[in-house]
N, C-alpha and C. Protein backbone atom coordinates (compact mmCIF):
# COMPACT_ATOMS: atom_id res chain seq x y z
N UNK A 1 -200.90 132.56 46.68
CA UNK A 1 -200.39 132.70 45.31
C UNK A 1 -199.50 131.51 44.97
N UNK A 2 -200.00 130.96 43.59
CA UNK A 2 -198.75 129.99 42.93
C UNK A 2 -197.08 130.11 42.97
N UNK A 3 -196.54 129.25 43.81
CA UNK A 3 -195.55 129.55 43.63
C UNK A 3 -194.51 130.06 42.53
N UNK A 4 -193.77 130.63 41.95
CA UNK A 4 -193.24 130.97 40.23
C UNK A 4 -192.38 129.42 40.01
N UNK A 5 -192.43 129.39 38.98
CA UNK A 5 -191.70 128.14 38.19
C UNK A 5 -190.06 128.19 38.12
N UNK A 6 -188.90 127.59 38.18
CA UNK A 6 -187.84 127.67 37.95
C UNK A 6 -187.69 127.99 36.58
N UNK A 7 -185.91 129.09 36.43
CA UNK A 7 -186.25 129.82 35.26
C UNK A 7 -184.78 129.16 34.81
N UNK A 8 -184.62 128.47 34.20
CA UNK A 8 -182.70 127.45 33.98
C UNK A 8 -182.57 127.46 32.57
N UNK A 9 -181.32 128.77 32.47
CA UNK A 9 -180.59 128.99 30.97
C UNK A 9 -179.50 128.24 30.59
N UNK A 10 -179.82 127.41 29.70
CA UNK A 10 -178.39 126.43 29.26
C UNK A 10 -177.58 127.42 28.36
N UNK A 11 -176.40 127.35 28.29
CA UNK A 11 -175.34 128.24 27.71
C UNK A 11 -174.24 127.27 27.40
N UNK A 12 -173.42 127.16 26.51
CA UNK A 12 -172.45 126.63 25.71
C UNK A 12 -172.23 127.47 24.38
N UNK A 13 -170.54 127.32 24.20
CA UNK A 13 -170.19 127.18 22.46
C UNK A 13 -171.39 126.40 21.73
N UNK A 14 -171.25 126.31 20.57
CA UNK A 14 -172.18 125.69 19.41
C UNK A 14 -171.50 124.14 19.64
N UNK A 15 -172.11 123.17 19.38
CA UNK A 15 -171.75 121.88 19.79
C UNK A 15 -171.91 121.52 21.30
N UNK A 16 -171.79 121.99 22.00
CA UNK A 16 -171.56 122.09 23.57
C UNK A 16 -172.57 120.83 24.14
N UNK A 17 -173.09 120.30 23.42
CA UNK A 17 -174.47 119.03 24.05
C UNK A 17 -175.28 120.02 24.53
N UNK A 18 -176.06 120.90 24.89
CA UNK A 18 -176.98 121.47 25.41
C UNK A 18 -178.18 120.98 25.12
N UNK A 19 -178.82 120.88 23.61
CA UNK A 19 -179.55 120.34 23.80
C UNK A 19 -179.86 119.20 23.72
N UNK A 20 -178.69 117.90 24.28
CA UNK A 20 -178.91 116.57 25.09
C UNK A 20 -178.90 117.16 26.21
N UNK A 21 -178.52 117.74 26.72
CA UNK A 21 -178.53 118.08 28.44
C UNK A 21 -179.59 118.39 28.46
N UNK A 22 -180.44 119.06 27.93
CA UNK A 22 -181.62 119.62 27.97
C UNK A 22 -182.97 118.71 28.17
N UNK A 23 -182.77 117.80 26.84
CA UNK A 23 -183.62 116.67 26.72
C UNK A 23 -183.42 115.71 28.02
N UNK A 24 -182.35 115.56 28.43
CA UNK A 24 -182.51 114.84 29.69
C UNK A 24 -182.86 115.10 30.71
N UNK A 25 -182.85 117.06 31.14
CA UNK A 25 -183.37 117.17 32.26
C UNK A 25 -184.89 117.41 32.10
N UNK A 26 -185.44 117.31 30.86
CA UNK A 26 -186.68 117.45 30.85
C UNK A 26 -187.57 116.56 31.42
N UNK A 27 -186.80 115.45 30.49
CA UNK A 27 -187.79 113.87 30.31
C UNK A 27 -187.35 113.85 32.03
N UNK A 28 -186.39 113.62 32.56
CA UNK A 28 -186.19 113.19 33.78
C UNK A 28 -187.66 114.15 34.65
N UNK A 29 -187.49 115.42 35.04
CA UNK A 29 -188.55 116.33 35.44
C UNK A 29 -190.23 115.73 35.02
N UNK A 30 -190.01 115.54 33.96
CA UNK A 30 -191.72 116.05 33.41
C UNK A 30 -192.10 114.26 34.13
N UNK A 31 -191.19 113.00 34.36
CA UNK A 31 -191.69 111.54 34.60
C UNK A 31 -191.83 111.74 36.51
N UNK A 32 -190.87 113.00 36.41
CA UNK A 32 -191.06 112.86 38.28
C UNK A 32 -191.88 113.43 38.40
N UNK A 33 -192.86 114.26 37.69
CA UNK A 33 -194.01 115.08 37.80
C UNK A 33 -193.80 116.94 38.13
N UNK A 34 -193.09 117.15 37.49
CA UNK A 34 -192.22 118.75 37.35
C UNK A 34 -193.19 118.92 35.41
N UNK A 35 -193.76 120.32 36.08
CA UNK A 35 -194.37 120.91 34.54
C UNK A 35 -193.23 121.55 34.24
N UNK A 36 -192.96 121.59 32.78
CA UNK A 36 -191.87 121.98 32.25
C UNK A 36 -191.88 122.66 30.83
N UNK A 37 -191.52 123.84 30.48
CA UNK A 37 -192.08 124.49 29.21
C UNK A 37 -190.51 124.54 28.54
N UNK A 38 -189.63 124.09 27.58
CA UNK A 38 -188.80 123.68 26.95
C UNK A 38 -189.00 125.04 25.45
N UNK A 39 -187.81 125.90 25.54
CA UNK A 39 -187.65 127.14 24.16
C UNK A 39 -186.09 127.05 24.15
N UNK A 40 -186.03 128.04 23.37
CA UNK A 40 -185.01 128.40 23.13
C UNK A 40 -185.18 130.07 22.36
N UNK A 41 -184.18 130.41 21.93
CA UNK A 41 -184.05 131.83 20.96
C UNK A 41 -182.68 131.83 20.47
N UNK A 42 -182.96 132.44 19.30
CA UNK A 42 -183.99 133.32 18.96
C UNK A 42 -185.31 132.58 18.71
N UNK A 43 -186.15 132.89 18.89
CA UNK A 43 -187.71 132.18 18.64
C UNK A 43 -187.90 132.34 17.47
N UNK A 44 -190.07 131.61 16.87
CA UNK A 44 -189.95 132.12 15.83
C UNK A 44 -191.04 133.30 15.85
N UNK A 45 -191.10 133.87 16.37
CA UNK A 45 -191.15 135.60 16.02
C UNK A 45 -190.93 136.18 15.04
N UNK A 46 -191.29 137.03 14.26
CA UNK A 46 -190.94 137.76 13.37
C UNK A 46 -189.30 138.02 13.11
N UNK A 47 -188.98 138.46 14.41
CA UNK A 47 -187.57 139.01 14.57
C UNK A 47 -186.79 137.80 14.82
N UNK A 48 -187.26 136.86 15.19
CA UNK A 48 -186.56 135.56 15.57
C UNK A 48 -186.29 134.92 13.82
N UNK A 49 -187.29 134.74 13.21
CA UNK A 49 -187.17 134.31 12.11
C UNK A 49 -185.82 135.23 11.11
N UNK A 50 -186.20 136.56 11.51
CA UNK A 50 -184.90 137.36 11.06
C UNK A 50 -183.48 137.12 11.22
N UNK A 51 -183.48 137.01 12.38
CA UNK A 51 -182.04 136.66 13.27
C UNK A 51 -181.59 135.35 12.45
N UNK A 52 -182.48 134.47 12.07
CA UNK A 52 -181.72 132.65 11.98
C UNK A 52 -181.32 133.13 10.48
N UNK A 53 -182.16 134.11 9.26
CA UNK A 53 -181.48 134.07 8.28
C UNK A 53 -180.49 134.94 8.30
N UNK A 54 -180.12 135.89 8.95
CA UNK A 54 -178.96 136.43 9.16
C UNK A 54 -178.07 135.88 9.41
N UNK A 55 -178.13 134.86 10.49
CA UNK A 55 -177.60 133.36 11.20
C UNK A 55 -176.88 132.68 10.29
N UNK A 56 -177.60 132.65 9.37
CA UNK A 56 -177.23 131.57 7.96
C UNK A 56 -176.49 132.03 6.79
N UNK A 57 -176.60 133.53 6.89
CA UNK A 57 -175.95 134.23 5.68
C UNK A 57 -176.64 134.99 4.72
N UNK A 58 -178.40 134.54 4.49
CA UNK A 58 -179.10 134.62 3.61
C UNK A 58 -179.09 136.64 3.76
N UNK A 59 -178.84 136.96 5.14
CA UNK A 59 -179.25 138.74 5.02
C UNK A 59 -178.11 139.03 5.32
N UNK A 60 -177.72 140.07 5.26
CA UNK A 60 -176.03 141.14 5.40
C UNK A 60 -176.58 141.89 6.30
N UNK A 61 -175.82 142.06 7.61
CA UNK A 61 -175.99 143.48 8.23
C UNK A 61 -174.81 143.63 9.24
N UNK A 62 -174.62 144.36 10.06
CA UNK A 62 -173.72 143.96 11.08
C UNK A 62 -174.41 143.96 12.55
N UNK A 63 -172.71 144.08 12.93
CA UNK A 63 -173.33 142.99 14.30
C UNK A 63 -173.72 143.89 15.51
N UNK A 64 -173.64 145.25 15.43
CA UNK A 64 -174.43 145.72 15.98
C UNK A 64 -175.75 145.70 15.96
N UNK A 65 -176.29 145.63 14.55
CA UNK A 65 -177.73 145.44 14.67
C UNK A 65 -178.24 144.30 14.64
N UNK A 66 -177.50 143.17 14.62
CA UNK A 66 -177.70 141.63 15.24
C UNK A 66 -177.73 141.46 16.50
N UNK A 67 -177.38 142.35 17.49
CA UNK A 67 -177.17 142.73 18.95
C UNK A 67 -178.30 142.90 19.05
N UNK A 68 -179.16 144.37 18.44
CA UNK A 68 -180.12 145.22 18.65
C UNK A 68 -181.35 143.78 18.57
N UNK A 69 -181.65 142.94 17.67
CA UNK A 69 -182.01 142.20 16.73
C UNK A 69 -182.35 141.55 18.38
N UNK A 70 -181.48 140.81 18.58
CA UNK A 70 -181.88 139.77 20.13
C UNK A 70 -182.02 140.29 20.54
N UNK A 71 -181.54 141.53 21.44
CA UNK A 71 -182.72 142.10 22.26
C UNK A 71 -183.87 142.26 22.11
N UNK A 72 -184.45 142.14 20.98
CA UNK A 72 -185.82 142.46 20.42
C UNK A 72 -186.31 141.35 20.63
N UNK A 73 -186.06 140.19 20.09
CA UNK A 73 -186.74 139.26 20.20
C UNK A 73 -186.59 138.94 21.46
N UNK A 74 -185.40 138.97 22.44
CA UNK A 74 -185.68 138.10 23.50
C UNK A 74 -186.81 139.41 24.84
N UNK A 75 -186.66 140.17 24.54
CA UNK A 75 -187.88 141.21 25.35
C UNK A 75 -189.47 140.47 24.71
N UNK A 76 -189.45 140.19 23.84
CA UNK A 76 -191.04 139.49 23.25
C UNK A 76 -190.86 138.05 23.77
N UNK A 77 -189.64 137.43 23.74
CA UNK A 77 -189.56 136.23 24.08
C UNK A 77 -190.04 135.78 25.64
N UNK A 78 -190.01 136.85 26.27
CA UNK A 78 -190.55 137.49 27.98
C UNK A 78 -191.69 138.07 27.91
N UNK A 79 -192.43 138.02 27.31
CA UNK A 79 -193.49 139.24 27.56
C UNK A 79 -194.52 138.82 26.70
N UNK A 80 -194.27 137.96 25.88
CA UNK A 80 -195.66 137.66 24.75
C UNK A 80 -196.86 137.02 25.60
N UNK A 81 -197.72 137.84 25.57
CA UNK A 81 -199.04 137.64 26.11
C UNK A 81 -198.99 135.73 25.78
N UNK A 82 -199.30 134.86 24.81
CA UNK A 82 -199.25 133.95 24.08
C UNK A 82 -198.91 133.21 24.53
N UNK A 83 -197.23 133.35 24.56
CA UNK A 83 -196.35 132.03 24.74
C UNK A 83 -195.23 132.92 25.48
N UNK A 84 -195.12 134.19 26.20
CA UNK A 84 -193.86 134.32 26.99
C UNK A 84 -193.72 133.75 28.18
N UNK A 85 -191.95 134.22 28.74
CA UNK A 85 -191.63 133.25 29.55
C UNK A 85 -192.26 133.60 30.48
N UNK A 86 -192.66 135.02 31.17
CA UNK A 86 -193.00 135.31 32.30
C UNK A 86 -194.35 134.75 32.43
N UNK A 87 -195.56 134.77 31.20
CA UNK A 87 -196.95 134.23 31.78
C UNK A 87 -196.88 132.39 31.80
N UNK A 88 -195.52 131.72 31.52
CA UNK A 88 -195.21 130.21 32.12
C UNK A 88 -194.57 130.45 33.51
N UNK A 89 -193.83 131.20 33.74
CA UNK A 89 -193.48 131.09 35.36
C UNK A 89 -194.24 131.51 36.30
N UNK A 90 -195.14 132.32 35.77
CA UNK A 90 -195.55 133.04 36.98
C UNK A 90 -197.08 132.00 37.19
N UNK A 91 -197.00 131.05 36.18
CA UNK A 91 -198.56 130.38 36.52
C UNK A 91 -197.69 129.13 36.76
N UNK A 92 -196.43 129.09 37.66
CA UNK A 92 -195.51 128.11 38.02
C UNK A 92 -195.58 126.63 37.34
N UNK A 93 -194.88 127.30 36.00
CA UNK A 93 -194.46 126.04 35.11
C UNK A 93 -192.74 126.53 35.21
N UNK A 94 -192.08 125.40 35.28
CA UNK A 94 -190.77 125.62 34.99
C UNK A 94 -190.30 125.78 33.42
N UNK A 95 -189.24 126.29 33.57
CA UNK A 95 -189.17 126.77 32.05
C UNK A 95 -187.20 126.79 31.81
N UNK A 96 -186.98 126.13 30.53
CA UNK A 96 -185.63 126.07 30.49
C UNK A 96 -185.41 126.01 29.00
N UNK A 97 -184.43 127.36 29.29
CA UNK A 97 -183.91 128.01 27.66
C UNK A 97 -182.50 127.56 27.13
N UNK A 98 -182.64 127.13 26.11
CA UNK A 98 -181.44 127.05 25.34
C UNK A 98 -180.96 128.30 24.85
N UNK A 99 -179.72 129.02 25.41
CA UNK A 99 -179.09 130.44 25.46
C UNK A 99 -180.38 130.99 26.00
N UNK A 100 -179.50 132.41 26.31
CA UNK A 100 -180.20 133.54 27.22
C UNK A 100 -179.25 134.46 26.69
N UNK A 101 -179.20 135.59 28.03
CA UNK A 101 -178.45 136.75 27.02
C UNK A 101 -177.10 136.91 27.38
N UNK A 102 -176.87 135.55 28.08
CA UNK A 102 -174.68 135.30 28.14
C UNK A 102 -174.50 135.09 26.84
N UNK A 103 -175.40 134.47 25.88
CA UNK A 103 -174.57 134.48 24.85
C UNK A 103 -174.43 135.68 23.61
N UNK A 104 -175.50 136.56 23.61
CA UNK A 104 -175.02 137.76 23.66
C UNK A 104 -173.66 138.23 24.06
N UNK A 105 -173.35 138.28 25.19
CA UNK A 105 -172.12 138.52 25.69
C UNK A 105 -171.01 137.67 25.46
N UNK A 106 -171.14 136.91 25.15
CA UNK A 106 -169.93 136.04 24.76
C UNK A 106 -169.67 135.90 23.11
N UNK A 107 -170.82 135.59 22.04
CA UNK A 107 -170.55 135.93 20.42
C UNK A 107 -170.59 137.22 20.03
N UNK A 108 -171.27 138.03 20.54
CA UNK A 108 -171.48 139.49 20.32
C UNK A 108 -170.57 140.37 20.44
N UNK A 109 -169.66 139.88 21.75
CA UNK A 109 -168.52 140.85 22.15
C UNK A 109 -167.04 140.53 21.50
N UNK A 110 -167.11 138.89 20.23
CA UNK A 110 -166.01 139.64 19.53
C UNK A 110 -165.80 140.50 19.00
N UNK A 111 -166.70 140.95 18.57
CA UNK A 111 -166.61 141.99 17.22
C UNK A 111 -167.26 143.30 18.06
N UNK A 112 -167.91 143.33 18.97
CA UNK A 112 -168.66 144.95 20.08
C UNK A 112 -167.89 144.81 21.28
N UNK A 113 -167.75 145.78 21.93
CA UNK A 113 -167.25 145.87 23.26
C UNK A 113 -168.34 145.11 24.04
N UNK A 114 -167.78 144.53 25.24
CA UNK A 114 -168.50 143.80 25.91
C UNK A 114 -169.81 144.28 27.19
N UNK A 115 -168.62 145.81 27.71
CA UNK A 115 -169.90 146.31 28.34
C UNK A 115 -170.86 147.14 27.51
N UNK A 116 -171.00 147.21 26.29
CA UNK A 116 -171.48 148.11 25.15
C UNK A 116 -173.19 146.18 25.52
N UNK A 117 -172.52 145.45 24.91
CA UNK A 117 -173.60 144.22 24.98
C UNK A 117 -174.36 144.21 26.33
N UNK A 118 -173.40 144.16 27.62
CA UNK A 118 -174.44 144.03 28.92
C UNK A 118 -175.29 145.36 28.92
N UNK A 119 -174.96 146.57 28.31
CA UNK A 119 -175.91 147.58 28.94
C UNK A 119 -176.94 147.26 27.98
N UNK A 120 -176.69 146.95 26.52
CA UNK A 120 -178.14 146.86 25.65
C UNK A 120 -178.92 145.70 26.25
N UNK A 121 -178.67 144.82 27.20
CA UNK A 121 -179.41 143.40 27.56
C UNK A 121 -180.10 143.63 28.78
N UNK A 122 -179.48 144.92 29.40
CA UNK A 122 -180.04 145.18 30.72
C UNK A 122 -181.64 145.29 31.37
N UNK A 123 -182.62 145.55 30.03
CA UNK A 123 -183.75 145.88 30.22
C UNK A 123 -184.22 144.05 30.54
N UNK A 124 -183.48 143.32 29.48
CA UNK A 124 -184.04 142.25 30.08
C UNK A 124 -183.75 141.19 31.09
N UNK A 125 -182.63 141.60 31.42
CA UNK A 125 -181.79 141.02 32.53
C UNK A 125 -182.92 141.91 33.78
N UNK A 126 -183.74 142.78 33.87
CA UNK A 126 -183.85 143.46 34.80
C UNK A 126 -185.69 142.49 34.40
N UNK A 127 -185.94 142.30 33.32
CA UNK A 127 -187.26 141.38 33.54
C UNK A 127 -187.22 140.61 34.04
N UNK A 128 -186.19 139.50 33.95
CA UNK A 128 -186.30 138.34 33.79
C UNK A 128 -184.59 137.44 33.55
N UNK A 129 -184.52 137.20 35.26
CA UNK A 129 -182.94 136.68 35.16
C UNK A 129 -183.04 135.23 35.50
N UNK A 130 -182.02 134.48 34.86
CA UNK A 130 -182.16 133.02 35.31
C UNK A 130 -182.02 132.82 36.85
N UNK A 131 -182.59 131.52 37.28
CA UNK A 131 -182.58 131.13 38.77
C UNK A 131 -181.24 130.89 38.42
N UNK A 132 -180.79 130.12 37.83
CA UNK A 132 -179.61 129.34 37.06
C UNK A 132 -178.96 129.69 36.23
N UNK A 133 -177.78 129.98 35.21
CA UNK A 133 -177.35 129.61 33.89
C UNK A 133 -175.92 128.80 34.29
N UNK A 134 -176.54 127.45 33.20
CA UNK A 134 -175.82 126.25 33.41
C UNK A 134 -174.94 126.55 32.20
N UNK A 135 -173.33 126.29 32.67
CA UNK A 135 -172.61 126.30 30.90
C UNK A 135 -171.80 125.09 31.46
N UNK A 136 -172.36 124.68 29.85
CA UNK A 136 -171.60 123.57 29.52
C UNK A 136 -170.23 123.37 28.99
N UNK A 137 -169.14 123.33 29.83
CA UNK A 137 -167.72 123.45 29.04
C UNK A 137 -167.07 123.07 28.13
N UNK A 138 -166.55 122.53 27.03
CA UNK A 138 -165.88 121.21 26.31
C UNK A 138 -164.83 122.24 25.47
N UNK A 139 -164.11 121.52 24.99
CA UNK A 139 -163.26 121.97 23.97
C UNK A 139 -163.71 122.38 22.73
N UNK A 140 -163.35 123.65 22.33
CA UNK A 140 -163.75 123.81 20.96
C UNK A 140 -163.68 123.32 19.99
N UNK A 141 -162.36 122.86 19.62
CA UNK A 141 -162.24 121.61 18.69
C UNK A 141 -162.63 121.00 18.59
N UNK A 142 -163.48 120.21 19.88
CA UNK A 142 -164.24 119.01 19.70
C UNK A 142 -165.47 119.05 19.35
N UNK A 143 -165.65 120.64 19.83
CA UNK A 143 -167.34 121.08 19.16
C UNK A 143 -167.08 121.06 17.76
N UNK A 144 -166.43 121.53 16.82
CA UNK A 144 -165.98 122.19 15.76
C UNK A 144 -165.98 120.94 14.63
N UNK A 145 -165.74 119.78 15.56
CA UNK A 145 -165.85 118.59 14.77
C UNK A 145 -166.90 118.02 14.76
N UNK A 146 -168.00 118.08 15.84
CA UNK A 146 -168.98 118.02 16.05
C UNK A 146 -170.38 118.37 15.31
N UNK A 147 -170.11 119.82 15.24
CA UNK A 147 -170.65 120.32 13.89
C UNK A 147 -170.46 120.21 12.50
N UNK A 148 -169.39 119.95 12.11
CA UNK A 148 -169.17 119.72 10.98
C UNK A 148 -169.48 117.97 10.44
N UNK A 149 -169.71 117.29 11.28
CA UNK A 149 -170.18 116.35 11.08
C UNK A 149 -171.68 116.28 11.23
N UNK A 150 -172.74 116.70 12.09
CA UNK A 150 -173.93 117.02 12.25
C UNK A 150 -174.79 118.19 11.59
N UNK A 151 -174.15 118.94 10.92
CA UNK A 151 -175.32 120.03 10.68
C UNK A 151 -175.09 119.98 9.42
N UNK A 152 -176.42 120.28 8.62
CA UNK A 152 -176.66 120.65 7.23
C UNK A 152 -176.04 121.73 6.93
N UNK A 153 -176.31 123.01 7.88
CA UNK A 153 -176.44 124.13 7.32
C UNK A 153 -175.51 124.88 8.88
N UNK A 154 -174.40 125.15 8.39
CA UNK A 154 -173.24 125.87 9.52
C UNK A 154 -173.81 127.28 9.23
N UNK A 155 -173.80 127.83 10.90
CA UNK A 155 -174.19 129.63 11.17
C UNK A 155 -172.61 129.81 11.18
N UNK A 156 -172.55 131.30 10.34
CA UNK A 156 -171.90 132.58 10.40
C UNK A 156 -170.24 131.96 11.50
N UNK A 157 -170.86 132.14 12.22
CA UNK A 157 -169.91 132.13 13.60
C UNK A 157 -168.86 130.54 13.80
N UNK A 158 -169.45 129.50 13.33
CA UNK A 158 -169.01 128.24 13.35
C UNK A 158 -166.96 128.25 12.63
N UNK A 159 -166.31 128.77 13.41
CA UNK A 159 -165.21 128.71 13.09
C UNK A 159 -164.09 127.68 14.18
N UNK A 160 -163.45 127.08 14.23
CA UNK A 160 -162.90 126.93 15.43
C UNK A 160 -162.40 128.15 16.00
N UNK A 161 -161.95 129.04 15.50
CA UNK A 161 -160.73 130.07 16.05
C UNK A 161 -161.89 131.33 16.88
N UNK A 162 -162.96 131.18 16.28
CA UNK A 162 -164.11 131.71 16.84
C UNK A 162 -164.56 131.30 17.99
N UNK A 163 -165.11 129.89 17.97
CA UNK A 163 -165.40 129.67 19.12
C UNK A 163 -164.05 129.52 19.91
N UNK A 164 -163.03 129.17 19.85
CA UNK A 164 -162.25 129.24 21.18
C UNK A 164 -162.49 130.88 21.51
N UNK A 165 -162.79 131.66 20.85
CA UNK A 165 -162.33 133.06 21.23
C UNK A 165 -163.80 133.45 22.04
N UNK A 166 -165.14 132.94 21.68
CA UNK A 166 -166.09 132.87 22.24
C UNK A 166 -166.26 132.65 23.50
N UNK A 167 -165.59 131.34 23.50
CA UNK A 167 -165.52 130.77 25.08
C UNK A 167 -164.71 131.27 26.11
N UNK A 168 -163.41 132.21 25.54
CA UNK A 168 -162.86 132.79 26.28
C UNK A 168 -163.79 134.03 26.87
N UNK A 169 -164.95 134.66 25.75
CA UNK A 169 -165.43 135.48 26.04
C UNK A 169 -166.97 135.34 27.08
N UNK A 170 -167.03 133.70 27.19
CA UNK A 170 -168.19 133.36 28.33
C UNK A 170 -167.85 133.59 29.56
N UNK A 171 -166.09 133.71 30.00
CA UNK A 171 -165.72 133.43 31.02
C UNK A 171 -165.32 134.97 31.17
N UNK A 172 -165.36 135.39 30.69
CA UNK A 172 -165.44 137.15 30.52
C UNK A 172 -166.63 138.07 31.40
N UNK A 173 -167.49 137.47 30.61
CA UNK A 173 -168.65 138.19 31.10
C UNK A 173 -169.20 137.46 32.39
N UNK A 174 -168.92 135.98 32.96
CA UNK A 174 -168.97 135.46 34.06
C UNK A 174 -168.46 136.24 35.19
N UNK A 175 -167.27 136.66 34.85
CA UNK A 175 -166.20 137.06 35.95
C UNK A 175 -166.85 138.49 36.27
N UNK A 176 -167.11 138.96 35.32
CA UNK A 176 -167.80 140.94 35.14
C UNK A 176 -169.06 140.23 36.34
N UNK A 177 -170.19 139.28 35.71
CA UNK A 177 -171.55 139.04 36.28
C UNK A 177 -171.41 138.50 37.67
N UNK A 178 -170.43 138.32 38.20
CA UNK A 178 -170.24 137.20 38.77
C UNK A 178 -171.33 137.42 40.56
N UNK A 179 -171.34 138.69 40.58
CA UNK A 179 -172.11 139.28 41.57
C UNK A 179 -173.44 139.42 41.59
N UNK A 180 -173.66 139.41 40.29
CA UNK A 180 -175.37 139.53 39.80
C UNK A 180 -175.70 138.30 39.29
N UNK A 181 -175.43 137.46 38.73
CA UNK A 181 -175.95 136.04 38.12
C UNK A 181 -175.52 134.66 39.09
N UNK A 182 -175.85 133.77 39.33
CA UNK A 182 -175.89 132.62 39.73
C UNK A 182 -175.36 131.92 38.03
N UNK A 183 -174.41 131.37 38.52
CA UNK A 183 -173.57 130.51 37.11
C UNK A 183 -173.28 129.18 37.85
N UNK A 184 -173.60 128.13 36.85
CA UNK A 184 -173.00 126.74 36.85
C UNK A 184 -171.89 126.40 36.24
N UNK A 185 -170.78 126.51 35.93
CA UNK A 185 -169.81 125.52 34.98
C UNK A 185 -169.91 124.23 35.49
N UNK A 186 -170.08 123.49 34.27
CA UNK A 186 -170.12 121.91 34.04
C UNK A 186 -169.13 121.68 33.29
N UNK A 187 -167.97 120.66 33.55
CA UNK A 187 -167.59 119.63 32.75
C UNK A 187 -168.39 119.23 31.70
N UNK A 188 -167.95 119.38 30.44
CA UNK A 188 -168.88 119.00 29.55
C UNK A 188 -168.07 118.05 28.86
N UNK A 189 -166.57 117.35 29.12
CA UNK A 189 -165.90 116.42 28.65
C UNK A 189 -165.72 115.06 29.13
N UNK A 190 -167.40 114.74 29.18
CA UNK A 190 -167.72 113.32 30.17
C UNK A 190 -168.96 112.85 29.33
N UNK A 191 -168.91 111.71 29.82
CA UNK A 191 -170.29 111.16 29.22
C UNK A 191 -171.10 111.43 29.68
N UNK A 192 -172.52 111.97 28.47
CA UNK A 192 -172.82 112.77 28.32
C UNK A 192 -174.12 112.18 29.75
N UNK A 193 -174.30 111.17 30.61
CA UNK A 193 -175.57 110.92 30.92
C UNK A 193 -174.50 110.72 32.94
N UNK A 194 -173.53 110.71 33.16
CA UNK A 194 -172.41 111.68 33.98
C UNK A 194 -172.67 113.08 34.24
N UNK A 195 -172.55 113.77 33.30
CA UNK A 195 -173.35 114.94 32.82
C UNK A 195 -174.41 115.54 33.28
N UNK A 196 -175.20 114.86 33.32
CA UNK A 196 -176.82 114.65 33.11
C UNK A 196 -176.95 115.00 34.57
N UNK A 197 -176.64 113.66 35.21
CA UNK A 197 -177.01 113.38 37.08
C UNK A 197 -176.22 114.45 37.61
N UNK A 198 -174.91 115.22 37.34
CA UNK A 198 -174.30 116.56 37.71
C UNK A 198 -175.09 117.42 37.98
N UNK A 199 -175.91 117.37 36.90
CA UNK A 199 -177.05 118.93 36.23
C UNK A 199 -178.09 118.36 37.08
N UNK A 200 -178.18 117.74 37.31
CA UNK A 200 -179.61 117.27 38.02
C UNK A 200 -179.86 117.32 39.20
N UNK A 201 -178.71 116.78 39.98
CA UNK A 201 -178.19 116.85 41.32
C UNK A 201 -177.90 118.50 41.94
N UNK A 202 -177.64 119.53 41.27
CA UNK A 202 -176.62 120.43 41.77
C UNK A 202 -178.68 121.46 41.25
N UNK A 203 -179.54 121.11 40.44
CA UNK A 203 -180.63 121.77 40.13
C UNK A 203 -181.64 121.57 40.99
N UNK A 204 -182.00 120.53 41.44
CA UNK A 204 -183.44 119.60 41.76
C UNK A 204 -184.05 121.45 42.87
N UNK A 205 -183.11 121.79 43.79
CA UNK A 205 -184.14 122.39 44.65
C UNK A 205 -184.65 123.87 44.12
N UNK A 206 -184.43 123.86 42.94
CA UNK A 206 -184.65 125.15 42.12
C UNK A 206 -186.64 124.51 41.21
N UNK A 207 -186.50 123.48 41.59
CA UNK A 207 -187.79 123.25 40.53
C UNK A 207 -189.23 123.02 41.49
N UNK A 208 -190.22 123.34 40.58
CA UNK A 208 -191.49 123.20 41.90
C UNK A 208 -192.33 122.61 40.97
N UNK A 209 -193.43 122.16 41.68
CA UNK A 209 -194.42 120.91 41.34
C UNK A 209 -195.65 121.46 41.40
């Protein structure tokens, strides 16, 4: 049998470089000859498409059923006959997500209790857990400026006082997981290609060919 593919969740605040970290461990992988399937979520799924205008403001609901909402999509995001993650790993392609369901636990649980978020995520934490989740650290402020200089269109959540409170809440649910998940913290207040060879170096024996 094919060996399964490495399964590596990038996690950060909003700004956090993830997806430069991302792009670099790709291109680096896919030139050394590593197959590599590159998502993120919410997807665009039905429910994924839901989630980003909620994301944006365009729908009202709360955040319980924005909870309910990712779980939905990210159980299809695992399982879609099509394009899920499990029929890329298991025909050993590596595969690496921008967020997973720490960040659930970390934006979700300002406003919900936190073990209220891990038990609704559990079905898919029990599909499908990272080999990895890499978080990228930096200052919020510096994300905060980050975004506000780069994005057209700021999500819901983009506050500074938010994300510091976010990030307090990554290291929350780290400390709770800390027995069940494999976690990376990275320095994320370096240049950004410093960075890069960190993530690369501390990953390589997680990936297959």
């Amino acid at each position: 049998m094919e060996k399964r593919g490495a399964f590596i969740a990038f996690e950060g605040i909003d700004g956090s470089g993830k997806g430069t970290q991302i792009r670099k461990l790709k291109k680096y992988l896919e030139k050394n000859g590593y197959p590599i399937f590159r998502t993120a979520e919410p997807n665009d799924s039905p429910t994924g498409s839901l989630i980003h205008q909620i994301m944006i403001g365009r729908i009202k609901t709360t955040n319980d059923v924005i909870a309910a909402l990712f779980v939905a999509d990210r159980l299809d995001h695992i399982q879609n006959e099509t394009n899920g993650l499990l029929k890329f790993l298991n025909g050993g392609i590596n595969v690496i997500t921008d967020r997973y369901y720490f960040s659930s636990y970390a934006y979700q649980s300002v406003d919900l209790p936190m073990d209220w978020i891990i038990a609704a995520n559990q079905p898919c934490a029990q599909l499908l857990r990272p080999d990895v989740t890499v978080f990228i650290d930096v200052d919020p402020k510096v994300t905060m400026e980050r975004i506000e200089q780069n994005r057209m269109t700021k999500e819901l959540f983009e506050q500074t006082d938010r994300l510091i409170e976010t990030r307090k809440r990554y290291f929350e649910a780290f400390e709770k997981l800390k027995d069940t998940e494999n976690i990376l913290v990275v320095d994320g207040d370096r240049d950004a290609d410093v960075i890069a060879e960190e993530i690369r170096t501390k990953l390589m024996d997680y990936f297959v060919k």
